[in-house]
PDB file of N, CA and C in Angstrom:
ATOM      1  N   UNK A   1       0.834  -1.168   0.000  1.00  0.00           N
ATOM      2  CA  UNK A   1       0.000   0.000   0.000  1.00  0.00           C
ATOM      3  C   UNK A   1       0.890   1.246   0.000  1.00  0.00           C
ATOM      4  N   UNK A   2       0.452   2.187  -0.582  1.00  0.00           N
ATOM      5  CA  UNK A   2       1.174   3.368  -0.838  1.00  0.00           C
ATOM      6  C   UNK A   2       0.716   4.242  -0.232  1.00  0.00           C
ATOM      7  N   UNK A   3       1.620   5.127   1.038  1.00  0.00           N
ATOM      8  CA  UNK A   3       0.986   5.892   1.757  1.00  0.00           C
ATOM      9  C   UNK A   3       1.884   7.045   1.822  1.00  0.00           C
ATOM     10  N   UNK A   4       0.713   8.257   2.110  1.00  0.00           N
ATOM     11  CA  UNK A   4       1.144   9.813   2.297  1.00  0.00           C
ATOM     12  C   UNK A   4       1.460   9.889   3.709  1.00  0.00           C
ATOM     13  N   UNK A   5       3.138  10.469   3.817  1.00  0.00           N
ATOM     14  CA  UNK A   5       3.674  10.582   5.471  1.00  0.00           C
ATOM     15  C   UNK A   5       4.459  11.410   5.553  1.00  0.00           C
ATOM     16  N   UNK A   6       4.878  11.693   6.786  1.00  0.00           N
ATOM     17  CA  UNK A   6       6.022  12.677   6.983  1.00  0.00           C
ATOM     18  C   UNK A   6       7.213  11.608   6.994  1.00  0.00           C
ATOM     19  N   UNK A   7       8.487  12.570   6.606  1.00  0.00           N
ATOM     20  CA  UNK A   7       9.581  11.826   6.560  1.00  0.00           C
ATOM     21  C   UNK A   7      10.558  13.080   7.558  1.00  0.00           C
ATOM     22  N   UNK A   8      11.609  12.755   8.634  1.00  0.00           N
ATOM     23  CA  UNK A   8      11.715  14.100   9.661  1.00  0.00           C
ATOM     24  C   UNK A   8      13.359  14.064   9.193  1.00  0.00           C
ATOM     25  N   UNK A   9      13.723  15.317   9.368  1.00  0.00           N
ATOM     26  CA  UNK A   9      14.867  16.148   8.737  1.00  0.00           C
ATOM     27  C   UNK A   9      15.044  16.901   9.992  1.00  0.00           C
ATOM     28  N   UNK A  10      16.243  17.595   9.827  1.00  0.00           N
ATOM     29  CA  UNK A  10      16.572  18.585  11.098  1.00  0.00           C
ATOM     30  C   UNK A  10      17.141  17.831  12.421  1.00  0.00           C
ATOM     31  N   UNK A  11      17.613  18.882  13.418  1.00  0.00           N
ATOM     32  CA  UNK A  11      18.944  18.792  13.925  1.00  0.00           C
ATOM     33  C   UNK A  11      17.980  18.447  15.555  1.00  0.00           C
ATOM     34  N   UNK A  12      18.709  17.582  16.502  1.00  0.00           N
ATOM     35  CA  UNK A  12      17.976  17.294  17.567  1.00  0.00           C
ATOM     36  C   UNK A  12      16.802  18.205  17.904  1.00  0.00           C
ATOM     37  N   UNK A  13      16.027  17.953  18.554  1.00  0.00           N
ATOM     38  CA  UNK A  13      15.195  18.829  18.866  1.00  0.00           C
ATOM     39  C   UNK A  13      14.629  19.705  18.373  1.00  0.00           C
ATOM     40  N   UNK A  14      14.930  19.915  16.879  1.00  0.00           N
ATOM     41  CA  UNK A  14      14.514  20.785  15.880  1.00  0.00           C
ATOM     42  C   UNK A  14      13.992  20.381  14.742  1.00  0.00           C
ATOM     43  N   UNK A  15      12.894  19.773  14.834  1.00  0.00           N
ATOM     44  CA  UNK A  15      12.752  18.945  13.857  1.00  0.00           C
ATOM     45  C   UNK A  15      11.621  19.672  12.345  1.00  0.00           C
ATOM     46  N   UNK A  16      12.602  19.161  11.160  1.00  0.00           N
ATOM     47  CA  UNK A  16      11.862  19.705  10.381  1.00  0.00           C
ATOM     48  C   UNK A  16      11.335  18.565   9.431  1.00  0.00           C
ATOM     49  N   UNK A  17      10.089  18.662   8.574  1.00  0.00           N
ATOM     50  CA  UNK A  17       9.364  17.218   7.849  1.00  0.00           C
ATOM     51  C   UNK A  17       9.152  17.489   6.276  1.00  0.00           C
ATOM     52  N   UNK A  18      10.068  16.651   5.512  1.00  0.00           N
ATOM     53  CA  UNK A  18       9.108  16.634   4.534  1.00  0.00           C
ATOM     54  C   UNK A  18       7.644  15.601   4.214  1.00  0.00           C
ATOM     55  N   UNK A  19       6.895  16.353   3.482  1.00  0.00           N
ATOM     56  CA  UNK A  19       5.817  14.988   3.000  1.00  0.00           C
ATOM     57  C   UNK A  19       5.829  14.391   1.831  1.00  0.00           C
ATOM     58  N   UNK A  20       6.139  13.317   1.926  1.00  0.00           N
ATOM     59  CA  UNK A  20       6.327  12.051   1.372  1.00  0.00           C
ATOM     60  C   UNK A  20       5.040  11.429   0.433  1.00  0.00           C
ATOM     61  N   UNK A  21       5.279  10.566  -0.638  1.00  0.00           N
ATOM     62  CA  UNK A  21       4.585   9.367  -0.959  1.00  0.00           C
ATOM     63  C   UNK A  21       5.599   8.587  -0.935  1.00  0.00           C
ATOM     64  N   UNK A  22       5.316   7.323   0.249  1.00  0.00           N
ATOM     65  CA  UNK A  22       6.362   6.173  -0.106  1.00  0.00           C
ATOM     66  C   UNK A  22       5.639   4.502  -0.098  1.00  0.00           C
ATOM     67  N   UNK A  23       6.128   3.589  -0.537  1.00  0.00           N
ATOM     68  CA  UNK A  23       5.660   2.575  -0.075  1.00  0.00           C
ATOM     69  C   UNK A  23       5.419   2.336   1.499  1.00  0.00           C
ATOM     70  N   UNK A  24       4.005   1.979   1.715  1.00  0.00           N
ATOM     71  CA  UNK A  24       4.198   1.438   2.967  1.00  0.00           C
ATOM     72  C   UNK A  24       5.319   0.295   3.752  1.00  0.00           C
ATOM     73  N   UNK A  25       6.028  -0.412   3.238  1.00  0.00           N
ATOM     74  CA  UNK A  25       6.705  -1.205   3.488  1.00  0.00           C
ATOM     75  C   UNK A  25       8.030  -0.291   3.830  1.00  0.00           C
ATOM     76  N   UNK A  26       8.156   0.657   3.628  1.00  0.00           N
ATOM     77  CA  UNK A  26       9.735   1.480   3.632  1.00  0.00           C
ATOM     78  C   UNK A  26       9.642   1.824   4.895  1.00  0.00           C
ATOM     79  N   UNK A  27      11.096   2.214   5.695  1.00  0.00           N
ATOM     80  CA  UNK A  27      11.636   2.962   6.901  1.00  0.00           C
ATOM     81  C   UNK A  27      10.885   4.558   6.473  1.00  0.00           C
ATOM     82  N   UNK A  28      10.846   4.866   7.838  1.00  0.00           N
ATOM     83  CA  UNK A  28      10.473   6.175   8.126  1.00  0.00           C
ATOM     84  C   UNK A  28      11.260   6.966   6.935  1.00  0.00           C
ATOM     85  N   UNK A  29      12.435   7.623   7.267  1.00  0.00           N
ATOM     86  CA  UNK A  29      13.343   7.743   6.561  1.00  0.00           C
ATOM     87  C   UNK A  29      14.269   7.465   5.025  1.00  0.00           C
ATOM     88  N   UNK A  30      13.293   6.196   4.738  1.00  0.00           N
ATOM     89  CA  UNK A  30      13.911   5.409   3.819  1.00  0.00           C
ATOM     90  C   UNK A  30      13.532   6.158   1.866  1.00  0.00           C
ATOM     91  N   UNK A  31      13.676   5.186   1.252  1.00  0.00           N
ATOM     92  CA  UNK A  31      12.862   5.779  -0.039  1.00  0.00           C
ATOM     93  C   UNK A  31      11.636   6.157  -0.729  1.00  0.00           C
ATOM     94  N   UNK A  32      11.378   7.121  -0.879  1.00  0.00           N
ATOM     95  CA  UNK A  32      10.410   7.416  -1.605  1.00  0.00           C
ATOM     96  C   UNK A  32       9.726   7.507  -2.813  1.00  0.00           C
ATOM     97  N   UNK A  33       8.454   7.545  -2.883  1.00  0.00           N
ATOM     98  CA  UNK A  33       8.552   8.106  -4.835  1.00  0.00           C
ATOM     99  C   UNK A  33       8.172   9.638  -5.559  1.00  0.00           C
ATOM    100  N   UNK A  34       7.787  10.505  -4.028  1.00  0.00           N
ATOM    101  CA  UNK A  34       7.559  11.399  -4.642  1.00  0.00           C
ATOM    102  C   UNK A  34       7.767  12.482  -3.028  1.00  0.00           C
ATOM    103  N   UNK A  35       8.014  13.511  -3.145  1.00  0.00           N
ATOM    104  CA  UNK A  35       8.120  14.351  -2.192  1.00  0.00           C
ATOM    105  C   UNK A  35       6.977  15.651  -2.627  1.00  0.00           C
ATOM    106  N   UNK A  36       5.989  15.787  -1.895  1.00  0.00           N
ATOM    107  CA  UNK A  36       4.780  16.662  -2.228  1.00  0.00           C
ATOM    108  C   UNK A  36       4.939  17.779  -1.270  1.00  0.00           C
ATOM    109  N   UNK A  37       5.290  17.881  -0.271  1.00  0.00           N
ATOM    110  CA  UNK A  37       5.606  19.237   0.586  1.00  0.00           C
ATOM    111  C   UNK A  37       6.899  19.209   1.627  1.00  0.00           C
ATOM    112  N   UNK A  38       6.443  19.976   2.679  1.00  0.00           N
ATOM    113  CA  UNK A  38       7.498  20.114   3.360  1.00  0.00           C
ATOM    114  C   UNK A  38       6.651  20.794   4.633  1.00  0.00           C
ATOM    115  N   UNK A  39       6.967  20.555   5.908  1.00  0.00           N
ATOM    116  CA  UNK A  39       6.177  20.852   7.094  1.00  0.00           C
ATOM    117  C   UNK A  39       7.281  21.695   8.098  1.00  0.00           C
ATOM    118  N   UNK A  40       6.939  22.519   8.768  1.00  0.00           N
ATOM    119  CA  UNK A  40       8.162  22.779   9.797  1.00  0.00           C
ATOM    120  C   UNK A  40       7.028  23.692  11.103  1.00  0.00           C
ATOM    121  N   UNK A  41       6.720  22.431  11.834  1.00  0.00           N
ATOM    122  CA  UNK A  41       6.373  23.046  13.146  1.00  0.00           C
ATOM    123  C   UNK A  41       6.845  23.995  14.231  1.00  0.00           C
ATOM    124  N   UNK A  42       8.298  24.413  13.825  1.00  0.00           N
ATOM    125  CA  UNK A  42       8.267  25.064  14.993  1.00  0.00           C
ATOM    126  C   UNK A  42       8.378  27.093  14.054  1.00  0.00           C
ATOM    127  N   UNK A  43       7.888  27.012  12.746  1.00  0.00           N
ATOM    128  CA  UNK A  43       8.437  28.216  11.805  1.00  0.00           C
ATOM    129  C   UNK A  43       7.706  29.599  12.498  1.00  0.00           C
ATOM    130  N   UNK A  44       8.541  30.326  12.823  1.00  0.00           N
ATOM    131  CA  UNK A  44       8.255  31.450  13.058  1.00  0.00           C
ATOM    132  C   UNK A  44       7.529  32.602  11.770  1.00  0.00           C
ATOM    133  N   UNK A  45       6.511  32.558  12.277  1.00  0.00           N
ATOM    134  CA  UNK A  45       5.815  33.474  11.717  1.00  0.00           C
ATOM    135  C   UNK A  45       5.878  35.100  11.488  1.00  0.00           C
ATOM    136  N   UNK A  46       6.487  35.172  12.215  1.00  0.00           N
ATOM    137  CA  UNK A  46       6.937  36.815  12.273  1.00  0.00           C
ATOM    138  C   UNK A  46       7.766  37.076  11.428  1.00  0.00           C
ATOM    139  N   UNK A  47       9.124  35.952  11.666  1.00  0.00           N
ATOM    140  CA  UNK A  47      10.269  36.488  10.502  1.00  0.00           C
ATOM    141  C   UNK A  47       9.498  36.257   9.554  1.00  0.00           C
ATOM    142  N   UNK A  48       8.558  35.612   9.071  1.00  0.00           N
ATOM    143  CA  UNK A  48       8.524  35.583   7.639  1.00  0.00           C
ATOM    144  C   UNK A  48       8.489  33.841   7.059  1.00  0.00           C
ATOM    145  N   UNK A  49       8.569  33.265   8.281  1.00  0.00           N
ATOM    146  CA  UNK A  49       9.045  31.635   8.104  1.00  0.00           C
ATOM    147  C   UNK A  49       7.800  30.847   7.307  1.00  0.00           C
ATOM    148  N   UNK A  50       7.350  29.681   6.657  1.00  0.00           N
ATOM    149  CA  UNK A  50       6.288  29.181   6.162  1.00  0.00           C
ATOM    150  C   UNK A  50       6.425  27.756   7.200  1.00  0.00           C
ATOM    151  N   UNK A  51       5.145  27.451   7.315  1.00  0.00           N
ATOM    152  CA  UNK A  51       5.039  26.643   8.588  1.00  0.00           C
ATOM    153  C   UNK A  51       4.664  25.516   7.612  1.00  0.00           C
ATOM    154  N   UNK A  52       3.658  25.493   6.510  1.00  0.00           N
ATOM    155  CA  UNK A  52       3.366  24.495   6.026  1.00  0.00           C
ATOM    156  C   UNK A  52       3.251  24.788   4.216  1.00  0.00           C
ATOM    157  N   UNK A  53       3.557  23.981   2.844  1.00  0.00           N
ATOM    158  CA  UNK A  53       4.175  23.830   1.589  1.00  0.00           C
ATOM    159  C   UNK A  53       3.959  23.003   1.545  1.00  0.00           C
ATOM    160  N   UNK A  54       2.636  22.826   0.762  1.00  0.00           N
ATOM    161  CA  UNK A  54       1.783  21.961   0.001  1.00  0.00           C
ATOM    162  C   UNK A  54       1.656  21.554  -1.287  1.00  0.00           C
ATOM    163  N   UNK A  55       2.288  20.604  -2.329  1.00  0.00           N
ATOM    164  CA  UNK A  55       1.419  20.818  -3.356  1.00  0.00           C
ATOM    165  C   UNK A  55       0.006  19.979  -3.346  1.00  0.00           C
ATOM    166  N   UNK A  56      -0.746  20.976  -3.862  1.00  0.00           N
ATOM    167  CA  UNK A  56      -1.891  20.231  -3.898  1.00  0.00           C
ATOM    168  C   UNK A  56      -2.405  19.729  -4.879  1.00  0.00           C
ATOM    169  N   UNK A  57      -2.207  19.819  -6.053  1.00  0.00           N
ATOM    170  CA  UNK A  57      -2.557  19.034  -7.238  1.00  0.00           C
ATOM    171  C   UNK A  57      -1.753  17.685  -7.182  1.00  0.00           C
ATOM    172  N   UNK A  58      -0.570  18.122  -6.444  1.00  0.00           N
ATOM    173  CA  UNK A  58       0.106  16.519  -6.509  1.00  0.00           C
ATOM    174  C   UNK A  58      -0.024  15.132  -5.081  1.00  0.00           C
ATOM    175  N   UNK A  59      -1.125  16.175  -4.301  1.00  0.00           N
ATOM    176  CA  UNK A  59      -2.014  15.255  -3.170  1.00  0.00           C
ATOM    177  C   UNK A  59      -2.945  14.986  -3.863  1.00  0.00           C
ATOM    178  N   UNK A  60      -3.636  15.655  -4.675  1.00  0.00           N
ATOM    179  CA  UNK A  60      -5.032  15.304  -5.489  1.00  0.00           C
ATOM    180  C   UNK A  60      -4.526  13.887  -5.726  1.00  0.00           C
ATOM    181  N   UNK A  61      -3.629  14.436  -6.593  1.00  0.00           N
ATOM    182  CA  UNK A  61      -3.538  12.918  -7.912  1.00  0.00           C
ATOM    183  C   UNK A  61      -2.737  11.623  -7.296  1.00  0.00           C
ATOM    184  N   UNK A  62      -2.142  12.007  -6.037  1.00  0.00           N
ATOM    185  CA  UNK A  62      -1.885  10.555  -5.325  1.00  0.00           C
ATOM    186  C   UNK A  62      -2.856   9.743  -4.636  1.00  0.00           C
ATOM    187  N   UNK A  63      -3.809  10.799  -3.639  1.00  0.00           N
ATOM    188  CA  UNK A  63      -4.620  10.235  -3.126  1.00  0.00           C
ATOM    189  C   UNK A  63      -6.020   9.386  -4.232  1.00  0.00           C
ATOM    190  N   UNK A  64      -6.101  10.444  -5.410  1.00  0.00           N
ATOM    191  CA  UNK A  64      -7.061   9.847  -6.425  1.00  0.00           C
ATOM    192  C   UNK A  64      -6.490   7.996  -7.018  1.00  0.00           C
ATOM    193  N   UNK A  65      -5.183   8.033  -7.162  1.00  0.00           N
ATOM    194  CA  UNK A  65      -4.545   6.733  -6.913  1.00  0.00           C
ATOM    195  C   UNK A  65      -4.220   5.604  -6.052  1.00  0.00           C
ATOM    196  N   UNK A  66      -5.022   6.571  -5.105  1.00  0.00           N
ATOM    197  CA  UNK A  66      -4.888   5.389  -3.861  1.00  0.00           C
ATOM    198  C   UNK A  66      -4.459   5.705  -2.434  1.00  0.00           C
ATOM    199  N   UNK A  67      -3.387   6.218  -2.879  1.00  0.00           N
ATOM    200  CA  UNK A  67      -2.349   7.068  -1.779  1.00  0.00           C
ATOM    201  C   UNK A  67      -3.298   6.822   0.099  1.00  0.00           C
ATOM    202  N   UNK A  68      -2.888   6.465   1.076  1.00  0.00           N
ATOM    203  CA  UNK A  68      -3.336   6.848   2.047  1.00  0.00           C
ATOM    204  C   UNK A  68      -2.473   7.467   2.800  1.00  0.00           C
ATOM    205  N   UNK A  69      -2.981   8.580   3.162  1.00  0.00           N
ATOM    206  CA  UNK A  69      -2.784   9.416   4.173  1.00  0.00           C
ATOM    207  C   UNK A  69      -2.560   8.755   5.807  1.00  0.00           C
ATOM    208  N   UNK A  70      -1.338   9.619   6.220  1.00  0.00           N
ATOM    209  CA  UNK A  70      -1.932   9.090   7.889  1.00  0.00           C
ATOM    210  C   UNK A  70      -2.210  10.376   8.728  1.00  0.00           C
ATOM    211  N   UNK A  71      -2.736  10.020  10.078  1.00  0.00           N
ATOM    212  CA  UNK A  71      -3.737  10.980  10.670  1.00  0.00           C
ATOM    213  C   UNK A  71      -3.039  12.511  10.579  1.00  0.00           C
ATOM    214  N   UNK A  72      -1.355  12.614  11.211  1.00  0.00           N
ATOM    215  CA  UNK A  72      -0.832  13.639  10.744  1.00  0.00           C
ATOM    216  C   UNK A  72      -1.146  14.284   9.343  1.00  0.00           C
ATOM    217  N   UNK A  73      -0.674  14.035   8.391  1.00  0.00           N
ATOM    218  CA  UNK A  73      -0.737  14.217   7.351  1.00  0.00           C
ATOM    219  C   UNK A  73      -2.000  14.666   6.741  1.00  0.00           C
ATOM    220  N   UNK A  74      -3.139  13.940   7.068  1.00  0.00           N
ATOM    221  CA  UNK A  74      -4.578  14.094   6.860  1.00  0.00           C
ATOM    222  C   UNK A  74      -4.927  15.471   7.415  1.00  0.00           C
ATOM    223  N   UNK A  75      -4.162  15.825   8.749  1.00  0.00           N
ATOM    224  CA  UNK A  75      -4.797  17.097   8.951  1.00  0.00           C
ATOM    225  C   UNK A  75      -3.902  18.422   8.540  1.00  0.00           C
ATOM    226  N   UNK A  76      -3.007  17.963   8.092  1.00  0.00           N
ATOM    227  CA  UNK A  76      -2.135  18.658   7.131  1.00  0.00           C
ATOM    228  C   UNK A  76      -2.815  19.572   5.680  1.00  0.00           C
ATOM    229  N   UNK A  77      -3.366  18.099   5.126  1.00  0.00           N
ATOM    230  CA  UNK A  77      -3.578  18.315   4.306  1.00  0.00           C
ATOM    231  C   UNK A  77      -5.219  19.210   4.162  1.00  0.00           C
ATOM    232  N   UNK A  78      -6.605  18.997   5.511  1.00  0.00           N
ATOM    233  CA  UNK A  78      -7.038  19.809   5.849  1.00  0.00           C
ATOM    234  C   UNK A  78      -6.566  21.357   5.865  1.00  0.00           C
ATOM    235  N   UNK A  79      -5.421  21.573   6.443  1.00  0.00           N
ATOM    236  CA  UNK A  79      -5.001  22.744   7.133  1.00  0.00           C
ATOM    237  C   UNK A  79      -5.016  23.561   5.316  1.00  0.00           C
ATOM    238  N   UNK A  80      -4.287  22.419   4.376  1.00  0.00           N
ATOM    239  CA  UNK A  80      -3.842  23.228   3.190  1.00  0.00           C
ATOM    240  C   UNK A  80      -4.972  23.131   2.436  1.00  0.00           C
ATOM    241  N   UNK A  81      -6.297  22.690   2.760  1.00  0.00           N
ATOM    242  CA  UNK A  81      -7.663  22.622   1.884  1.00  0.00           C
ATOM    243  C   UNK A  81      -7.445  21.785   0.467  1.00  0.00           C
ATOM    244  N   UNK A  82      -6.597  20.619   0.791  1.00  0.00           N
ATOM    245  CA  UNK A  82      -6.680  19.910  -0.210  1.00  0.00           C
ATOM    246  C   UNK A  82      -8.438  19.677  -0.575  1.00  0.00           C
ATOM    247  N   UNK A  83      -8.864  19.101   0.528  1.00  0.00           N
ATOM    248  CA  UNK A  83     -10.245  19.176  -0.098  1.00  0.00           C
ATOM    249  C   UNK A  83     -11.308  20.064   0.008  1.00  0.00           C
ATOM    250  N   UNK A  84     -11.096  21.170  -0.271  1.00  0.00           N
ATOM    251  CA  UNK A  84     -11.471  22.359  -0.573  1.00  0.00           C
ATOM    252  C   UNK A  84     -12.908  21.950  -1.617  1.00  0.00           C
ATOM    253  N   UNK A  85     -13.919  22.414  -1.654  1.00  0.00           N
ATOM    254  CA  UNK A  85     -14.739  21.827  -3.320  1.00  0.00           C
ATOM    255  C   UNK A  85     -14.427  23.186  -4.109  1.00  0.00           C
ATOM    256  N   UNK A  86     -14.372  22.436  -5.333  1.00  0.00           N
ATOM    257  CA  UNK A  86     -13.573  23.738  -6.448  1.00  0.00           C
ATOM    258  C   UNK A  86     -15.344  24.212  -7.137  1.00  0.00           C
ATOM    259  N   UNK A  87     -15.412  25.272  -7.064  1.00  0.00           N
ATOM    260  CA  UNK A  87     -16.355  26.302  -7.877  1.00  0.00           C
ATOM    261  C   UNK A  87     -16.572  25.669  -9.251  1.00  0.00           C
ATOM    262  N   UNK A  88     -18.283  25.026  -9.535  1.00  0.00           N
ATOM    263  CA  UNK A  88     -18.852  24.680 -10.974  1.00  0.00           C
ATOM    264  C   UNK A  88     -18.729  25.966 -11.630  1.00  0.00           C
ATOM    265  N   UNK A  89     -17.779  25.741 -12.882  1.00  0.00           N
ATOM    266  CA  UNK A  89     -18.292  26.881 -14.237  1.00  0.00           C
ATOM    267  C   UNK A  89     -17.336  27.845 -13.737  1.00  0.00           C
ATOM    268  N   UNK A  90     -16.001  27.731 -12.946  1.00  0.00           N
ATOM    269  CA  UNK A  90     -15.632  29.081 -13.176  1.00  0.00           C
ATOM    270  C   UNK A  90     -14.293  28.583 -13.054  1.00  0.00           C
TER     271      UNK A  90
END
């Protein structure tokens, strides 16, 4: 099964995430097939930092393939309105 996850980057205690499509069978860490965003919980907002970098056409078309999400990620992808409903006729 092919699932949407975080994969964690960054220095002790500082942890930064990209989001992943990888096989379920892979290490946290391990290989992927596609890298769709990038997460960083602790980004300061003031300087100017982005906390969350989404693509969303390329969550569309994984999850439309199957892709599962896990609960992190799922509300991730809430936060970025992947499923947003897109406007008939315009």
């Amino acid at each position: 099964m092919v699932s949407i996850r975080l994969k964690r980057l960054g220095a002790k205690r500082r942890p930064v995430y990209r989001i992943v499509v990888a096989d379920g069978r892979t290490r946290r860490n391990g290989s992927t097939l596609a890298q769709i965003g990038f997460y960083n919980p602790r980004a300061n907002v003031i300087k100017g930092e982005t906390a969350l970098t989404l693509d969303v056409e390329a969550a569309r078309l994984w999850l439309e393939r199957g892709a599962q999400p896990t609960e992190t990620v799922l509300a991730l992808m809430r936060r970025a309105q992947v499923f947003a409903v897109q406007p008939v006729g315009t």
